[in-house]
Protein backbone atom coordinates (compact mmCIF):
# COMPACT_ATOMS: atom_id res chain seq x y z
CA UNK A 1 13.13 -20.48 11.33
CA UNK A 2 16.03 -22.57 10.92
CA UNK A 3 18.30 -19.83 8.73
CA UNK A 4 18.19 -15.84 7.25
CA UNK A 5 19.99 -14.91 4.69
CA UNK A 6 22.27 -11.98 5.77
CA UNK A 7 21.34 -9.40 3.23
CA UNK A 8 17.47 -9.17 1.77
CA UNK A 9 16.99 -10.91 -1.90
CA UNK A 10 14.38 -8.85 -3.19
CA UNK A 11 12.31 -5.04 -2.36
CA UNK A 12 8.74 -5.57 -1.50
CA UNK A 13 6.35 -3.10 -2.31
CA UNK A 14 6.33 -1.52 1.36
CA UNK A 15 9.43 -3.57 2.87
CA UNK A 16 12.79 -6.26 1.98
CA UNK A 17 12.05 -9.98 1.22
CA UNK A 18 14.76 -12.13 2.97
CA UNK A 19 15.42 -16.06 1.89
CA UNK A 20 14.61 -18.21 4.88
CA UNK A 21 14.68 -21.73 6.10
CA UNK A 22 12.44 -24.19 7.96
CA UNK A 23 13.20 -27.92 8.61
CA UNK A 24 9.78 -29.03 8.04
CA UNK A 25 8.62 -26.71 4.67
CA UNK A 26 12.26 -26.10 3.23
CA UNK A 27 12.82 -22.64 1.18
CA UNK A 28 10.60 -19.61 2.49
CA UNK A 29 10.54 -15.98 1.73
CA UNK A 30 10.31 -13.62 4.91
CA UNK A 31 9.06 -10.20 4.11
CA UNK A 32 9.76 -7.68 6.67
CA UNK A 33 8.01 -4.09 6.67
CA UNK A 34 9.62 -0.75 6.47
CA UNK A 35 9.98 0.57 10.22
CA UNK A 36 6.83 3.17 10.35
CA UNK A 37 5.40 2.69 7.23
CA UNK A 38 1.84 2.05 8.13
CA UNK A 39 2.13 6.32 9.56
CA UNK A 40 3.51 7.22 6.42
CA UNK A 41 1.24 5.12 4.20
CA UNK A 42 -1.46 6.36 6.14
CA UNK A 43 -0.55 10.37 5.78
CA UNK A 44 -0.31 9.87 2.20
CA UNK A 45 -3.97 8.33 2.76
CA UNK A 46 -5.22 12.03 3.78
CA UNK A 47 -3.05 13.98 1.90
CA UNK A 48 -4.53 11.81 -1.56
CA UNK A 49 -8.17 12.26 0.22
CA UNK A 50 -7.86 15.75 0.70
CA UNK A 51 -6.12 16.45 -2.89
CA UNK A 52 -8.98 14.08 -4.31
CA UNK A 53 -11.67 16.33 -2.19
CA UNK A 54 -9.83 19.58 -3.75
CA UNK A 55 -10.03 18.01 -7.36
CA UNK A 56 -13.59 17.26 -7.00
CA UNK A 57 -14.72 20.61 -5.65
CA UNK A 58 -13.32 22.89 -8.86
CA UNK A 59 -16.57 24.32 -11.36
CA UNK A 60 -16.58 24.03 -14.70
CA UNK A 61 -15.61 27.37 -16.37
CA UNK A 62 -18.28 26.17 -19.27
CA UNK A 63 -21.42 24.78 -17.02
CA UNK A 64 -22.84 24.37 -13.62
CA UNK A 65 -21.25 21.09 -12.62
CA UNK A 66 -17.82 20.22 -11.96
CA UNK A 67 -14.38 20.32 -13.95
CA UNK A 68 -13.77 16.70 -13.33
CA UNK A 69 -17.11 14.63 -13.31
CA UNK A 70 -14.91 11.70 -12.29
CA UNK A 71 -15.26 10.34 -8.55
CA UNK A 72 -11.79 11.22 -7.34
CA UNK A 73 -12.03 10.60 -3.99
CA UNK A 74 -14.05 7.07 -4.55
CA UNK A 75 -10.73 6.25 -6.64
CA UNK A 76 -8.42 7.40 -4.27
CA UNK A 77 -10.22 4.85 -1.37
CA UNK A 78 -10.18 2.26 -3.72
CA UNK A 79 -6.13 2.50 -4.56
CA UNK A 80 -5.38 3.00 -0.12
CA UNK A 81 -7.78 -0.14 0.54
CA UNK A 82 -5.21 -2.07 -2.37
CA UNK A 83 -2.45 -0.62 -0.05
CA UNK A 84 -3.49 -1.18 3.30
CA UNK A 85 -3.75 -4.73 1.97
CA UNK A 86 -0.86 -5.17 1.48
CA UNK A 87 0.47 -3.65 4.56
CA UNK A 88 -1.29 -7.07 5.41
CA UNK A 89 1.28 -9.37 5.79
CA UNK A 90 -1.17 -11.69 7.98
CA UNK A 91 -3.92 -11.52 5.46
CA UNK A 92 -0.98 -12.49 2.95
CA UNK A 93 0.07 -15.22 4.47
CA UNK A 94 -2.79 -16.92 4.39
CA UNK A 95 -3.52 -16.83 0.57
């Protein structure tokens, strides 16, 4: 890395994207994570799960089955996975 701008250009979704320099490539963006985000992201995980868990266990007032016939919980893995990709920045770089 051959320069870094002082000050970040842009927010990232889960960190600061910084204008960078290398001799051989020319104009790069460095993205740099949030300092303990991965933890947080990853208590939010549970605290979705077990919201999504509570959702999913409330009756119907009107029948036997459920209040919300909708698989919360599935959703809710399928929206961290998305984030925990991109909490990736390895994976990132190479697409």
């Amino acid at each position: 890395l051959d320069s870094l701008s002082p000050a970040p250009v842009a927010a990232a979704s889960v960190g600061q994207v910084y204008k960078g320099y290398l001799l051989d490539v020319g104009e790069v963006a460095i993205k740099v994570q949030r300092p303990g985000i991965r933890r947080m992201v990853e208590k939010d995980a549970a605290l979705l799960r077990s919201l999504a868990s509570f959702v999913e266990s409330i009756p119907s007032p009107s029948s036997s089955g459920r209040l919300v016939n909708t698989e919360v919980k599935s959703a809710v893995d399928e929206f961290m996975s998305r984030i925990f990709e991109e909490l990736d920045y390895r994976n990132e770089c190479m697409n």
